[in-house]
PDB file of N, CA and C in Angstrom:
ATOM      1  N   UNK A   1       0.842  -1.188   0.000  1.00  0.00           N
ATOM      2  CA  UNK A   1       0.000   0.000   0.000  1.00  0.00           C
ATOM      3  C   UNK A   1       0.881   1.243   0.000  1.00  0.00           C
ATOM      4  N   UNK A   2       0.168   2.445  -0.294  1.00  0.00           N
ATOM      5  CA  UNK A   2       0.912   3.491  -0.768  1.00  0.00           C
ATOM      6  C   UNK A   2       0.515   4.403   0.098  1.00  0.00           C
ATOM      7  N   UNK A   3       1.352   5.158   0.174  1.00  0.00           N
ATOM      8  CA  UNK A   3       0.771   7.312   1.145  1.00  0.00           C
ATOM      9  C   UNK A   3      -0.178   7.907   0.102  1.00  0.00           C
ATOM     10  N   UNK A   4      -0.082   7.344  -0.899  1.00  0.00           N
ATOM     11  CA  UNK A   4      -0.604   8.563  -1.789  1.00  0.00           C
ATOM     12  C   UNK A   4      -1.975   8.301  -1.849  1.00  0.00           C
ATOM     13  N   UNK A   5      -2.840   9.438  -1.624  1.00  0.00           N
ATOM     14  CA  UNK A   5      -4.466   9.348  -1.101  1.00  0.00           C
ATOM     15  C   UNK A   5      -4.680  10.043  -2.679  1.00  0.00           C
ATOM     16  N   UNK A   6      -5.497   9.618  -2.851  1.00  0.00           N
ATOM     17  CA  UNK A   6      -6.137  10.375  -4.160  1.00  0.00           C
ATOM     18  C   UNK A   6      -8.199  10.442  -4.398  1.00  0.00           C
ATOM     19  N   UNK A   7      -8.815  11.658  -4.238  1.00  0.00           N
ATOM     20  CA  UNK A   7      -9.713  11.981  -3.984  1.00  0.00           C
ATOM     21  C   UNK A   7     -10.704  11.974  -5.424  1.00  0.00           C
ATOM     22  N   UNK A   8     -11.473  11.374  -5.702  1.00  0.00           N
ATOM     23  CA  UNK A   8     -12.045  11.053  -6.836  1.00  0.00           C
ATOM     24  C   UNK A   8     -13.062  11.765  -6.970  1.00  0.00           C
ATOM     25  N   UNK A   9     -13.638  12.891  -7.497  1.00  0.00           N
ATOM     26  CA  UNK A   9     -15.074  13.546  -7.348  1.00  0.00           C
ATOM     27  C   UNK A   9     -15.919  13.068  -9.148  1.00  0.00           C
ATOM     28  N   UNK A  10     -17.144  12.704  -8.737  1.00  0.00           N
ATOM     29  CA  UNK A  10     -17.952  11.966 -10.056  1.00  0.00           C
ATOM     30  C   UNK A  10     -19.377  11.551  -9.537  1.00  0.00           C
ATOM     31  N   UNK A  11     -20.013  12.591 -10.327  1.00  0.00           N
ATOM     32  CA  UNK A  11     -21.387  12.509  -9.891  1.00  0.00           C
ATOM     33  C   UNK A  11     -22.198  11.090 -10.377  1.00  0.00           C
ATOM     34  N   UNK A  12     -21.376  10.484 -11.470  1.00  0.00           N
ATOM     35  CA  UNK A  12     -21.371   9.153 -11.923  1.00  0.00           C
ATOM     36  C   UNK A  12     -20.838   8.343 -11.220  1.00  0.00           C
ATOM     37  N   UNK A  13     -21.940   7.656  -9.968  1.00  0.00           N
ATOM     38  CA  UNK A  13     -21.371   6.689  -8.818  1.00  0.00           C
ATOM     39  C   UNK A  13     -20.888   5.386 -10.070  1.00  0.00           C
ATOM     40  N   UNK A  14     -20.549   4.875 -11.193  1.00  0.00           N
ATOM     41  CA  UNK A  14     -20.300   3.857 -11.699  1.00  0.00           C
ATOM     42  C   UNK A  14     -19.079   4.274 -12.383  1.00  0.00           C
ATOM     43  N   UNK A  15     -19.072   5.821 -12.701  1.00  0.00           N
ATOM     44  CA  UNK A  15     -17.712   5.898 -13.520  1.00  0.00           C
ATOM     45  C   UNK A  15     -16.361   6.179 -12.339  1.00  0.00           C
ATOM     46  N   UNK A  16     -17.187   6.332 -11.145  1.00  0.00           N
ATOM     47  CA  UNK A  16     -15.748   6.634  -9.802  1.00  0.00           C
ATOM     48  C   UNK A  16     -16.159   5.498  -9.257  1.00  0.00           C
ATOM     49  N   UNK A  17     -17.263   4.582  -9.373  1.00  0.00           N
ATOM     50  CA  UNK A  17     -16.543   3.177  -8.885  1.00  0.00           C
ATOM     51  C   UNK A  17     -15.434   2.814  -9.562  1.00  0.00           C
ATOM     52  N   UNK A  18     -15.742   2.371 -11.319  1.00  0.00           N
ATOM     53  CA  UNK A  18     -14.521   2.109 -11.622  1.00  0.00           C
ATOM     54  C   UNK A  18     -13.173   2.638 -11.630  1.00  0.00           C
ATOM     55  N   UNK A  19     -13.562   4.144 -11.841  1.00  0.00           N
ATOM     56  CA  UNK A  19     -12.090   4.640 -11.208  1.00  0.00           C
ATOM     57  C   UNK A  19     -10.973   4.690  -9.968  1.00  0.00           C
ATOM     58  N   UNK A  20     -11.839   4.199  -9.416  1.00  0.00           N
ATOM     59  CA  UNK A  20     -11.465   3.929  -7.735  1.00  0.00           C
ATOM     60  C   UNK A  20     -10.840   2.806  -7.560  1.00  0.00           C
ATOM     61  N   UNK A  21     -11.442   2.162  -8.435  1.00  0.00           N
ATOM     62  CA  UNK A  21     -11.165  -0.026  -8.304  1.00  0.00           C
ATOM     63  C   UNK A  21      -9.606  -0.032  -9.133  1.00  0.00           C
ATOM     64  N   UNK A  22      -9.746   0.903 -10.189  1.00  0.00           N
ATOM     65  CA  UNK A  22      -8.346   0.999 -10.943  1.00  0.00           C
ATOM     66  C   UNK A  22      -7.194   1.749 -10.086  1.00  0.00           C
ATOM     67  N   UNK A  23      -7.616   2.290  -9.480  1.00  0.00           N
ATOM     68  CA  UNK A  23      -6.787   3.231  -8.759  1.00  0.00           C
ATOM     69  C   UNK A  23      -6.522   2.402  -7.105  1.00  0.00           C
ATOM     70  N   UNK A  24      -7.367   1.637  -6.551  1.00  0.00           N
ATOM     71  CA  UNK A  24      -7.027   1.082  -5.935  1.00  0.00           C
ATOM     72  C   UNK A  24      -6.033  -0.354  -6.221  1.00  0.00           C
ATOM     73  N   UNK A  25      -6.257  -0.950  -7.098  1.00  0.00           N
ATOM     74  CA  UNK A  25      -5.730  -2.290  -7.358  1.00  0.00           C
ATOM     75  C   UNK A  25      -3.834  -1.862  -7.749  1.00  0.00           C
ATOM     76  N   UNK A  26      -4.008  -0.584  -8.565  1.00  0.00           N
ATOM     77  CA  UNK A  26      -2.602   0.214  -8.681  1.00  0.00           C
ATOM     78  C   UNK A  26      -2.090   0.608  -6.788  1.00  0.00           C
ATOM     79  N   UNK A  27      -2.814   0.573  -6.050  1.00  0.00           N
ATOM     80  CA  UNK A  27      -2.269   0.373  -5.157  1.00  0.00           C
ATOM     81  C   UNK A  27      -2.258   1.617  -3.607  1.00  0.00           C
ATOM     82  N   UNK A  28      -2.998   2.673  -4.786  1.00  0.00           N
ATOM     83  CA  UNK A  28      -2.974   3.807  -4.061  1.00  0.00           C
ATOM     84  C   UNK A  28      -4.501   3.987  -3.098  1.00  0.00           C
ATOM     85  N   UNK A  29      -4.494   4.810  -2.277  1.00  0.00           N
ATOM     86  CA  UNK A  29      -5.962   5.009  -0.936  1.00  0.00           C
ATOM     87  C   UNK A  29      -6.420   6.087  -1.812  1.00  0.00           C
ATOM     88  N   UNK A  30      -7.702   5.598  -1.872  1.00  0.00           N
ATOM     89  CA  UNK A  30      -8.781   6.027  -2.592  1.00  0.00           C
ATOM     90  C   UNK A  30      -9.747   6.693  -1.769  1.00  0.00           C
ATOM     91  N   UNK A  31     -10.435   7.785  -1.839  1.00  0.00           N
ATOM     92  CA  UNK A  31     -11.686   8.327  -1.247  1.00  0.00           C
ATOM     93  C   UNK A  31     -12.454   8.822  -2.552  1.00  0.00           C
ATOM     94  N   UNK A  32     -13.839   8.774  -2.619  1.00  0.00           N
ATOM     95  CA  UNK A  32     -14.804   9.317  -3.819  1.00  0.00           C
ATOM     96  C   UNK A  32     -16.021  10.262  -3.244  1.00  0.00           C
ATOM     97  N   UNK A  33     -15.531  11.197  -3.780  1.00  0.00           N
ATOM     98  CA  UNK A  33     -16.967  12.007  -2.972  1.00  0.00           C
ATOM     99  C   UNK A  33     -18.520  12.415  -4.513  1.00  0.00           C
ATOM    100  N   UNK A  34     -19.290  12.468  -4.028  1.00  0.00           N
ATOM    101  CA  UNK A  34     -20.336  12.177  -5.303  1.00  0.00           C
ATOM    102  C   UNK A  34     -20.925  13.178  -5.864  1.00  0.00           C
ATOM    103  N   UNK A  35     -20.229  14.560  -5.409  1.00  0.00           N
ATOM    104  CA  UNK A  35     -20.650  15.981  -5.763  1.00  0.00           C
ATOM    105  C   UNK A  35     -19.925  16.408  -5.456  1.00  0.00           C
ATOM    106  N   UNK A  36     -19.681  17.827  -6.192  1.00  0.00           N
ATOM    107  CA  UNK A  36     -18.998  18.593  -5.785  1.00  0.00           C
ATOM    108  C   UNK A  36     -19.263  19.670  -4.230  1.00  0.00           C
ATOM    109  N   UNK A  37     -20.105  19.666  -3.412  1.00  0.00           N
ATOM    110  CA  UNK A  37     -20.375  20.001  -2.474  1.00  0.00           C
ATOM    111  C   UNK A  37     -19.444  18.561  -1.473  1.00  0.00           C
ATOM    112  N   UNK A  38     -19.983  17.364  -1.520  1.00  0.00           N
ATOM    113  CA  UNK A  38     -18.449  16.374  -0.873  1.00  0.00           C
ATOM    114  C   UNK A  38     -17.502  16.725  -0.729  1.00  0.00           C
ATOM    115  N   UNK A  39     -17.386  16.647  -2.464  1.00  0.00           N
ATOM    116  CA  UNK A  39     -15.642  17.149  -2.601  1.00  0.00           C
ATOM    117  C   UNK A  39     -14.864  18.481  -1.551  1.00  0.00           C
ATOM    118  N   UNK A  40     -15.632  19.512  -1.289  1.00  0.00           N
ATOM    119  CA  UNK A  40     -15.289  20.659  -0.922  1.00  0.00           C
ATOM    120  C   UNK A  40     -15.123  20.205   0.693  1.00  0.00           C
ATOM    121  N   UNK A  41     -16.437  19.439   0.880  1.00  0.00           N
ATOM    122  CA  UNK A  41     -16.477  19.298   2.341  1.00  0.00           C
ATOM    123  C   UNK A  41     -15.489  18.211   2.722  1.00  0.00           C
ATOM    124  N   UNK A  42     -14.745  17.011   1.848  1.00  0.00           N
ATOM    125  CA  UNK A  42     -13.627  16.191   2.043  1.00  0.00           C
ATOM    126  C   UNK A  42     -12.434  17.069   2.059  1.00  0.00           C
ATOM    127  N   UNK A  43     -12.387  18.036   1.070  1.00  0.00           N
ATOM    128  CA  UNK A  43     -10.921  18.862   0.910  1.00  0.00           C
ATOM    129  C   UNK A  43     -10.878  20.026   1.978  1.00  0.00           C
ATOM    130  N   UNK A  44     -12.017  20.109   2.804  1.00  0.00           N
ATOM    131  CA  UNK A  44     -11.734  21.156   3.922  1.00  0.00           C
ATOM    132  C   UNK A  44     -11.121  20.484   4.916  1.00  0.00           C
ATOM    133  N   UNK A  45     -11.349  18.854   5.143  1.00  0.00           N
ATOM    134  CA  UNK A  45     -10.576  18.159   6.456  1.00  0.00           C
ATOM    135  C   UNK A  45      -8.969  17.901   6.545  1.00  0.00           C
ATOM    136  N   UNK A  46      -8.339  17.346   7.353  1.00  0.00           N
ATOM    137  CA  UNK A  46      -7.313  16.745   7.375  1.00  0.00           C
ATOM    138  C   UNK A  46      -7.147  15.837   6.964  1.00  0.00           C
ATOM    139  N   UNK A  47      -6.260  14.498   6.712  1.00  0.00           N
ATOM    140  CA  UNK A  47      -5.162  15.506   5.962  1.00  0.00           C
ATOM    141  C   UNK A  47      -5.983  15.933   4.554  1.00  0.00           C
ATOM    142  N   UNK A  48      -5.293  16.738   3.547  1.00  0.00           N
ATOM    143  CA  UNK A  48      -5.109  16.668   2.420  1.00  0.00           C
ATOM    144  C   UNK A  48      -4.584  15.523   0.880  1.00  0.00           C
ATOM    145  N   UNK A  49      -5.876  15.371   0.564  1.00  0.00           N
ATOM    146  CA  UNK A  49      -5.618  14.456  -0.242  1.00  0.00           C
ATOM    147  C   UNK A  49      -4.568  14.651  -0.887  1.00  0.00           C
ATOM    148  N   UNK A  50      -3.595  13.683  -1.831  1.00  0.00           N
ATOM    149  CA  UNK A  50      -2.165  13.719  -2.136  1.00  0.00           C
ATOM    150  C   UNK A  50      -2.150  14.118  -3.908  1.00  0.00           C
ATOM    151  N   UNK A  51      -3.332  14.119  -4.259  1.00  0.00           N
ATOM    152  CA  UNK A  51      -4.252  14.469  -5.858  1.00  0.00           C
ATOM    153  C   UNK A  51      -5.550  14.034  -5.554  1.00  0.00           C
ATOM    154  N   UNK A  52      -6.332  15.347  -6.999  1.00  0.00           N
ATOM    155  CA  UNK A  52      -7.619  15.288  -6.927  1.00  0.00           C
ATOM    156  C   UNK A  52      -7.943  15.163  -8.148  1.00  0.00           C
ATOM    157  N   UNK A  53      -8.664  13.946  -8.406  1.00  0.00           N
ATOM    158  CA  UNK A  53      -9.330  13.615 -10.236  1.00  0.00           C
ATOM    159  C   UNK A  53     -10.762  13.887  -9.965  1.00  0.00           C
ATOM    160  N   UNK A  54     -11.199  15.095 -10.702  1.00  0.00           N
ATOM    161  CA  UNK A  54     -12.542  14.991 -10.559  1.00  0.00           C
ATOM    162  C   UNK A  54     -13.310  15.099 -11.830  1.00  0.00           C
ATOM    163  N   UNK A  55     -14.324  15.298 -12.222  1.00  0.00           N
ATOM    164  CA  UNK A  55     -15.399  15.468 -13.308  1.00  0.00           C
ATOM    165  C   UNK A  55     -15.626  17.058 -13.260  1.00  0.00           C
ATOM    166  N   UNK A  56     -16.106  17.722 -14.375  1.00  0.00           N
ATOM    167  CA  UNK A  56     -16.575  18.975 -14.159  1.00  0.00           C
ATOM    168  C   UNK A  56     -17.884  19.499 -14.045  1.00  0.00           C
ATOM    169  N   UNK A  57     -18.733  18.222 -14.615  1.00  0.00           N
ATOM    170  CA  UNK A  57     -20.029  18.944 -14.404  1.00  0.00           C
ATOM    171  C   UNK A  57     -20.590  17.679 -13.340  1.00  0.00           C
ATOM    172  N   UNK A  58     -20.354  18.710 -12.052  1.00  0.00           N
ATOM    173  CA  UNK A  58     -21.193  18.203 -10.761  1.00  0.00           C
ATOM    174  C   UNK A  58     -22.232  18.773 -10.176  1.00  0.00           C
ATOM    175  N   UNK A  59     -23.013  18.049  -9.565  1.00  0.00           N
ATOM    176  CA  UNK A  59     -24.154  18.604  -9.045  1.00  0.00           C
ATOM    177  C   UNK A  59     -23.815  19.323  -7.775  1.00  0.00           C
ATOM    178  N   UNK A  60     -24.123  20.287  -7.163  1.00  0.00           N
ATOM    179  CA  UNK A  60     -23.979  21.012  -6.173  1.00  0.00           C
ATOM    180  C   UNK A  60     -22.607  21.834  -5.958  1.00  0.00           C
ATOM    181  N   UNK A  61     -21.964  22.150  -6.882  1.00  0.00           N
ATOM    182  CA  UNK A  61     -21.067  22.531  -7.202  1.00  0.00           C
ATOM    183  C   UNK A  61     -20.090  22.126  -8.478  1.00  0.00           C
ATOM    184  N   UNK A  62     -19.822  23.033  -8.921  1.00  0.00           N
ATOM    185  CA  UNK A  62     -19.093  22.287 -10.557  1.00  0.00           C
ATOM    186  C   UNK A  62     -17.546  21.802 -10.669  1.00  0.00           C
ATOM    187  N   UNK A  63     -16.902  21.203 -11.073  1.00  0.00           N
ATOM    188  CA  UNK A  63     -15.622  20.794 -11.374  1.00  0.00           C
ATOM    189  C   UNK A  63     -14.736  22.288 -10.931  1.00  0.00           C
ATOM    190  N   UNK A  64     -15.147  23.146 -11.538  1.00  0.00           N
ATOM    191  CA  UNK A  64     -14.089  24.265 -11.457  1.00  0.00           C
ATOM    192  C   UNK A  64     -14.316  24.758  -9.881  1.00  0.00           C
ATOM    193  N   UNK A  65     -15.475  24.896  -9.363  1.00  0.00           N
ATOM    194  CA  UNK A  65     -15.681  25.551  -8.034  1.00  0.00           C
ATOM    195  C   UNK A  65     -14.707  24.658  -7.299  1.00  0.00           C
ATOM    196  N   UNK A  66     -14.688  23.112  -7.458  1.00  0.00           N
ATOM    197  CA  UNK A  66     -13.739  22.100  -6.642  1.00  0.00           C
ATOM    198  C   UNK A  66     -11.873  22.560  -6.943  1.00  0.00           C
ATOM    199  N   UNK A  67     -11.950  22.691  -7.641  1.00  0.00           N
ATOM    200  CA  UNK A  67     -10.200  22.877  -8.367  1.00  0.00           C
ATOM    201  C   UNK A  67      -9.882  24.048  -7.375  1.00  0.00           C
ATOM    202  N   UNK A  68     -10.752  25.286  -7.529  1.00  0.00           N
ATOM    203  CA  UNK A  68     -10.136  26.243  -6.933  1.00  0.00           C
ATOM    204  C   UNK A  68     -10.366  26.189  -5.904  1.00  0.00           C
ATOM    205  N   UNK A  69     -10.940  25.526  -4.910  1.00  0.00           N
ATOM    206  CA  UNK A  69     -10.988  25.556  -3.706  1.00  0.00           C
ATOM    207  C   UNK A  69     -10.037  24.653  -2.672  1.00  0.00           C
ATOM    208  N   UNK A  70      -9.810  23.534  -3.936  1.00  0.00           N
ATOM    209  CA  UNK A  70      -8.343  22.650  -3.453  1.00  0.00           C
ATOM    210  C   UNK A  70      -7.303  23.257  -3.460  1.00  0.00           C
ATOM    211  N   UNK A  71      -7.217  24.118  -4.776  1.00  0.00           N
ATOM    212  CA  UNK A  71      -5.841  25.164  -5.000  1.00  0.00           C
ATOM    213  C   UNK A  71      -5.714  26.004  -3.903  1.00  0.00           C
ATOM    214  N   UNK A  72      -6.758  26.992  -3.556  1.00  0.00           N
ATOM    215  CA  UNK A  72      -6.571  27.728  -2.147  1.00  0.00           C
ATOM    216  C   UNK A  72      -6.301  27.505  -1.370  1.00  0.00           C
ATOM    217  N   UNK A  73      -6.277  25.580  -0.936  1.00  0.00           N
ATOM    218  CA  UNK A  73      -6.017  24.889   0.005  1.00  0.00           C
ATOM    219  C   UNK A  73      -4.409  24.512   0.020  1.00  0.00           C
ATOM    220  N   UNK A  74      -4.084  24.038  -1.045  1.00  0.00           N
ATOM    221  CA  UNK A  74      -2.431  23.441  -1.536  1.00  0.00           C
ATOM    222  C   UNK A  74      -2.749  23.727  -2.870  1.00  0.00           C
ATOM    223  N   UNK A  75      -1.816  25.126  -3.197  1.00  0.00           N
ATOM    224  CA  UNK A  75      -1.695  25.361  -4.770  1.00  0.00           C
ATOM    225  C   UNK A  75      -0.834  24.320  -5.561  1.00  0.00           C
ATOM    226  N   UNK A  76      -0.394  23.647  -5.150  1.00  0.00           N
ATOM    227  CA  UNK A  76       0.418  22.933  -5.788  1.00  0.00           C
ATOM    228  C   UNK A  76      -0.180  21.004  -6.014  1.00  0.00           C
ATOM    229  N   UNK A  77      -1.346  21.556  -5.238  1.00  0.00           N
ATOM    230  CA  UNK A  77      -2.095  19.707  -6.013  1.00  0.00           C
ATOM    231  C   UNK A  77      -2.207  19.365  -6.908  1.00  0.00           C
ATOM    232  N   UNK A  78      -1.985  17.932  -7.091  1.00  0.00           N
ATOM    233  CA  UNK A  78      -2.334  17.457  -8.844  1.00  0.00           C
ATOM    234  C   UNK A  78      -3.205  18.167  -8.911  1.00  0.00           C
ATOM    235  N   UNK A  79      -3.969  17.760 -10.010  1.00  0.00           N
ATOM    236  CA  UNK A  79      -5.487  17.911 -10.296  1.00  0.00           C
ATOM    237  C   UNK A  79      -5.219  17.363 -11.536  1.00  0.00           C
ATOM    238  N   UNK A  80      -6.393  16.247 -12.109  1.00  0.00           N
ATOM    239  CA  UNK A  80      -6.656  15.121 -13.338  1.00  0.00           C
ATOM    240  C   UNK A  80      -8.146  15.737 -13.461  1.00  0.00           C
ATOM    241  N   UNK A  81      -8.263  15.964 -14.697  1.00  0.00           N
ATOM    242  CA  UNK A  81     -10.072  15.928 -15.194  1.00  0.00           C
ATOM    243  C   UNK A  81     -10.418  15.021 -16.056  1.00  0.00           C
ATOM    244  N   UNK A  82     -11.450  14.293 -15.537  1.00  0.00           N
ATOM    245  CA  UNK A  82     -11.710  13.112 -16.604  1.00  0.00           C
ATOM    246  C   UNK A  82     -13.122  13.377 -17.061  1.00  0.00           C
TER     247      UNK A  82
END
């Protein structure tokens, strides 16, 4: 197992299952939040996820509202858009 946490946001619970299952079996800790309102409320806690792959069009907040609010958090996070 790996340090590296990676935070999956996808309002498509089937397209961040599978992304999660790929991303887990590669070895890395996975969390999936199912909106972008999650996402915000996962990236306000401790720790900080280690990258964030998210979708852009989410419900309760959009892909971009998530990016910049991780960036304000650690400007220097991945960030993957799928």
């Amino acid at each position: 197992m790996t340090n590296v946490r990676i935070l999956v946001v996808d309002d498509d619970a089937r397209a961040a299952r599978r992304l999660a299952d790929m991303l887990r079996e590669d070895g890395f800790d996975v969390e999936v939040a199912v909106d972008g309102a999650g996402a915000i409320s996962r990236l306000s806690q401790a720790p900080m996820p280690s990258a964030l792959v998210t979708d852009l069009q989410l419900t309760h907040a959009d892909g971009w509202t998530v990016v910049r609010y991780a960036r304000s958090l650690c400007p220097h996070l991945p960030v993957f858009v799928v």
